[in-house]
C-alpha atoms as a PDB file:
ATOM      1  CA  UNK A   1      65.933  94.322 122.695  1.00  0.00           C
ATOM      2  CA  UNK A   2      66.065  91.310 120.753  1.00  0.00           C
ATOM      3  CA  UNK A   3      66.957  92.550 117.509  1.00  0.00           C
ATOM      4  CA  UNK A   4      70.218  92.763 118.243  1.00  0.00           C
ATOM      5  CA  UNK A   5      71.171  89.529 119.941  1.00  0.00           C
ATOM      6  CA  UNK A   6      72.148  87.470 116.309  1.00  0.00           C
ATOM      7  CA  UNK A   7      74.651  90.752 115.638  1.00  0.00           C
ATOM      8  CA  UNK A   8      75.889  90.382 118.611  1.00  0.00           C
ATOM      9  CA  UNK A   9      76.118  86.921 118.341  1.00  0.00           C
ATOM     10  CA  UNK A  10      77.618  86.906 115.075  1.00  0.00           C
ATOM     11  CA  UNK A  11      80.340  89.481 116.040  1.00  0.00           C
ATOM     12  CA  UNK A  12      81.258  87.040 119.564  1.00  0.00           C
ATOM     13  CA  UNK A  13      81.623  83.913 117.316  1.00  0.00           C
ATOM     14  CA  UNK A  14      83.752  86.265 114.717  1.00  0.00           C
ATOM     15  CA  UNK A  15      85.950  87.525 117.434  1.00  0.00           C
ATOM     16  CA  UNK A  16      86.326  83.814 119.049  1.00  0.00           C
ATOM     17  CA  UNK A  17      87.462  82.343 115.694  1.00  0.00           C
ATOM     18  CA  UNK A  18      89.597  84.940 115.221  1.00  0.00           C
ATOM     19  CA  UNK A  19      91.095  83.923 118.803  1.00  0.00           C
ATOM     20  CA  UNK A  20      91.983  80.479 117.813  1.00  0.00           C
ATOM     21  CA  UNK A  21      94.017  81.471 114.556  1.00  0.00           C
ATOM     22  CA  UNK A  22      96.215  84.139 117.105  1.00  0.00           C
ATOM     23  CA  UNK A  23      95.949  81.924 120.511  1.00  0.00           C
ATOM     24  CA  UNK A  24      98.245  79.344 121.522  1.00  0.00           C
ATOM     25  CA  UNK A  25      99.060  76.645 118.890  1.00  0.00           C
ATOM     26  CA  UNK A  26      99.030  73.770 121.486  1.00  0.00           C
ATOM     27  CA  UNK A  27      95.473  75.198 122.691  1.00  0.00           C
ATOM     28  CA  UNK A  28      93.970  75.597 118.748  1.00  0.00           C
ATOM     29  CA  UNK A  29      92.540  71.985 118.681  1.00  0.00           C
ATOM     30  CA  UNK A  30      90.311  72.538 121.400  1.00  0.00           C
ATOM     31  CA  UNK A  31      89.894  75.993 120.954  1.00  0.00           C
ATOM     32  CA  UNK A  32      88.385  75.065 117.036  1.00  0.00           C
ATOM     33  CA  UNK A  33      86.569  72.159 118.596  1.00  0.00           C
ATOM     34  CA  UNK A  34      84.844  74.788 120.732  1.00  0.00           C
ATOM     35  CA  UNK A  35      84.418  77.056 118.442  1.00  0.00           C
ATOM     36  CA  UNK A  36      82.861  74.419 116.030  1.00  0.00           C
ATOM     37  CA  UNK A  37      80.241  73.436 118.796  1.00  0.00           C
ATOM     38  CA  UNK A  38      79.191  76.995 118.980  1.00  0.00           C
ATOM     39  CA  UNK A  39      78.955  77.638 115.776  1.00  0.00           C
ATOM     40  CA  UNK A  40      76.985  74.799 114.682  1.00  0.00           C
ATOM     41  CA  UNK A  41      74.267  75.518 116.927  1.00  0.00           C
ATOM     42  CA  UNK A  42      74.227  79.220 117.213  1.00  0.00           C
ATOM     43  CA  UNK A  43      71.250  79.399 114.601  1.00  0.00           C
ATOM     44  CA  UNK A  44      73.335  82.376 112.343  1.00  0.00           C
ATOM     45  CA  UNK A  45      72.808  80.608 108.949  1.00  0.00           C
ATOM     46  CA  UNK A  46      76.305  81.888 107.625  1.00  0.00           C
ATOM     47  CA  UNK A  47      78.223  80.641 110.580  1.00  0.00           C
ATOM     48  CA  UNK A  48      76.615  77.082 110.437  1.00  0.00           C
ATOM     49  CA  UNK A  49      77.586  77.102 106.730  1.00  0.00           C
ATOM     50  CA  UNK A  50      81.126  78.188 107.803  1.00  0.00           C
ATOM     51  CA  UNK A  51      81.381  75.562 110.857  1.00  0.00           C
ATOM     52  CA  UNK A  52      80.794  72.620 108.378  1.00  0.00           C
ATOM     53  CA  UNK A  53      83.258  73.524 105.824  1.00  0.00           C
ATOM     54  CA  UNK A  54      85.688  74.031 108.854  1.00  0.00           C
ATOM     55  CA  UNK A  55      84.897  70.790 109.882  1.00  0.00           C
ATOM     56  CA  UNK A  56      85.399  69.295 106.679  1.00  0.00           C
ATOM     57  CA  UNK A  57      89.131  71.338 106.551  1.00  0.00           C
ATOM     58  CA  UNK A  58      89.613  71.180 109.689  1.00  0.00           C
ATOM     59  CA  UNK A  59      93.036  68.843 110.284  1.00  0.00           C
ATOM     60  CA  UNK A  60      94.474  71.654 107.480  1.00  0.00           C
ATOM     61  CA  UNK A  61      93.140  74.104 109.542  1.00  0.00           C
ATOM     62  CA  UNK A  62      94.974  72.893 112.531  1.00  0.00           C
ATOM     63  CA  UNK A  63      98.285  72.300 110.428  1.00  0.00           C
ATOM     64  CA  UNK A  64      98.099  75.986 109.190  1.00  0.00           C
ATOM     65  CA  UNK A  65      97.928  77.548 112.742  1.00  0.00           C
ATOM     66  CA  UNK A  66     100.375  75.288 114.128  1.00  0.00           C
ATOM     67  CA  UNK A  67     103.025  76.172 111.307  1.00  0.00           C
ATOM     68  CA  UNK A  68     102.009  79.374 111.568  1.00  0.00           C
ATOM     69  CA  UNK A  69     101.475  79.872 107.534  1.00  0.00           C
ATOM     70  CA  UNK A  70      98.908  81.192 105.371  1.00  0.00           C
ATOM     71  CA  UNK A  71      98.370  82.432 101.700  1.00  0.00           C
ATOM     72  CA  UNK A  72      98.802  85.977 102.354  1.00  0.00           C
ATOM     73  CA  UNK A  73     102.326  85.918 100.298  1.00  0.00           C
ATOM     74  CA  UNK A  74     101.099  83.840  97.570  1.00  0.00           C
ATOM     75  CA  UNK A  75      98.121  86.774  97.280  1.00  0.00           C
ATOM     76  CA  UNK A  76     100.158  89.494  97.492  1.00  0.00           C
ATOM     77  CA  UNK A  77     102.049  88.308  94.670  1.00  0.00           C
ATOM     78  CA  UNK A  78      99.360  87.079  92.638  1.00  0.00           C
ATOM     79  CA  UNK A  79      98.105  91.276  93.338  1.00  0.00           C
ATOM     80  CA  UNK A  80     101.326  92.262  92.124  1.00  0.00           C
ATOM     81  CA  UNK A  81     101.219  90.513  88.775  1.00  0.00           C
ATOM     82  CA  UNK A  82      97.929  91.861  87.895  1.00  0.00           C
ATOM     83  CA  UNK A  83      98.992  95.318  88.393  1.00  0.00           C
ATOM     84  CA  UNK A  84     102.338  94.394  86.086  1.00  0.00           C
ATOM     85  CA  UNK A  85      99.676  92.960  83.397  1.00  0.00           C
ATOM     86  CA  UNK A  86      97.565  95.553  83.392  1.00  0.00           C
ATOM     87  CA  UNK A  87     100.305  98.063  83.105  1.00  0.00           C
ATOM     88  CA  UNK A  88     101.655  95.864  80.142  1.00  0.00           C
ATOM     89  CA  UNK A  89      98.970  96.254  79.018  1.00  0.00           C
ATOM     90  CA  UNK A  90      99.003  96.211  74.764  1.00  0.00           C
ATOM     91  CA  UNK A  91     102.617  94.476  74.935  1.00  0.00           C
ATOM     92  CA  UNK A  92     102.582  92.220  70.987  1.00  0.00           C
ATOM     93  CA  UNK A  93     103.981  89.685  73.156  1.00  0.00           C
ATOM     94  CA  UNK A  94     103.943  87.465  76.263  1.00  0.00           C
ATOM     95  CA  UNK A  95     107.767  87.021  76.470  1.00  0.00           C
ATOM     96  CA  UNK A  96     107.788  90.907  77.087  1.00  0.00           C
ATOM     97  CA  UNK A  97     104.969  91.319  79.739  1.00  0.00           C
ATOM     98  CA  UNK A  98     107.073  87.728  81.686  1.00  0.00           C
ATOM     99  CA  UNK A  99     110.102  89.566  81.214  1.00  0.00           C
ATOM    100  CA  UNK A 100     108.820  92.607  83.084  1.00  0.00           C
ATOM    101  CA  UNK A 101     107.280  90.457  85.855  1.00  0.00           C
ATOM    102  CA  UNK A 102     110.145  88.686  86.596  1.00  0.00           C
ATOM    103  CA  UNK A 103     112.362  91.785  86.574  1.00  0.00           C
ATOM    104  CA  UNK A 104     109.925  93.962  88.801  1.00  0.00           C
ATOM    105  CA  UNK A 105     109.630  90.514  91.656  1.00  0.00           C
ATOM    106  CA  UNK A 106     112.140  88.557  91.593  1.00  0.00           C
ATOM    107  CA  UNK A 107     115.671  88.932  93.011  1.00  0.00           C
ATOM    108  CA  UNK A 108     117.302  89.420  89.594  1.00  0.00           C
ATOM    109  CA  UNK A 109     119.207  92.673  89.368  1.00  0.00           C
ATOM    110  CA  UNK A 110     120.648  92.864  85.433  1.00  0.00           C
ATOM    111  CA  UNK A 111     123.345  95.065  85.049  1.00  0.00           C
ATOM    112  CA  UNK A 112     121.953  97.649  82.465  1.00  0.00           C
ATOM    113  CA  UNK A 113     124.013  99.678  79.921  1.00  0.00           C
ATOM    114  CA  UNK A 114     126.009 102.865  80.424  1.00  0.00           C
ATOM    115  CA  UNK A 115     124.926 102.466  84.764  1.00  0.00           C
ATOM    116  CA  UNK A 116     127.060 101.748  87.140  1.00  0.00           C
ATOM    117  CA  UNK A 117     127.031  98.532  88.664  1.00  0.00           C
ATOM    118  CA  UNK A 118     125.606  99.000  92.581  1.00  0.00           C
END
């Protein structure tokens, strides 16, 4: 059955990668550099597109997994904003729709008239 060996293939080298962002931190350089070398030969167009611009990131790479950050905040914010604009949607102006941003995500807690203060 040879039809299926690039799937299967494709789904190893998916799994693997995904293996170095959760492994060890210590063990990610060699881990990627493994991965790389796999991934540049495994004749899967896609992942010998992806290897190179890994390679070309790759000391970020490394510095994300060992400080353990990514930009899943900074997108789930960004998300949140466009659902604020697109329910503000029609507001004359822009001072309103940043008002109602920075009230609905940000730590500010106004005290509002006739409530009680909690």
């Amino acid at each position: 059955m040879r039809s299926g060996t690039a799937l299967w293939r494709g789904y190893l080298l998916k799994e693997e990668l995904r293996a170095v962002f959760r492994g060890d931190p210590a063990d990610a350089r060699a881990s990627l550099d493994r991965w790389l070398s796999w991934a540049c030969r495994c004749r899967i167009p896609q992942f010998v597109e992806l290897s190179r611009k890994v390679r070309r990131k790759r000391e970020g790479v490394l510095r994300s997994i060992e400080l353990g950050v990514s930009n899943a905040r900074v997108e789930a914010v960004s998300n949140k904003i466009k659902v604020a604009v697109r329910q503000g949607y029609g507001f004359r102006n822009i001072d309103n729709l940043i008002a109602l941003v920075m009230l609905r995500y940000s730590d500010l807690r106004p005290a509002l008239p006739g409530r009680a203060a909690a």
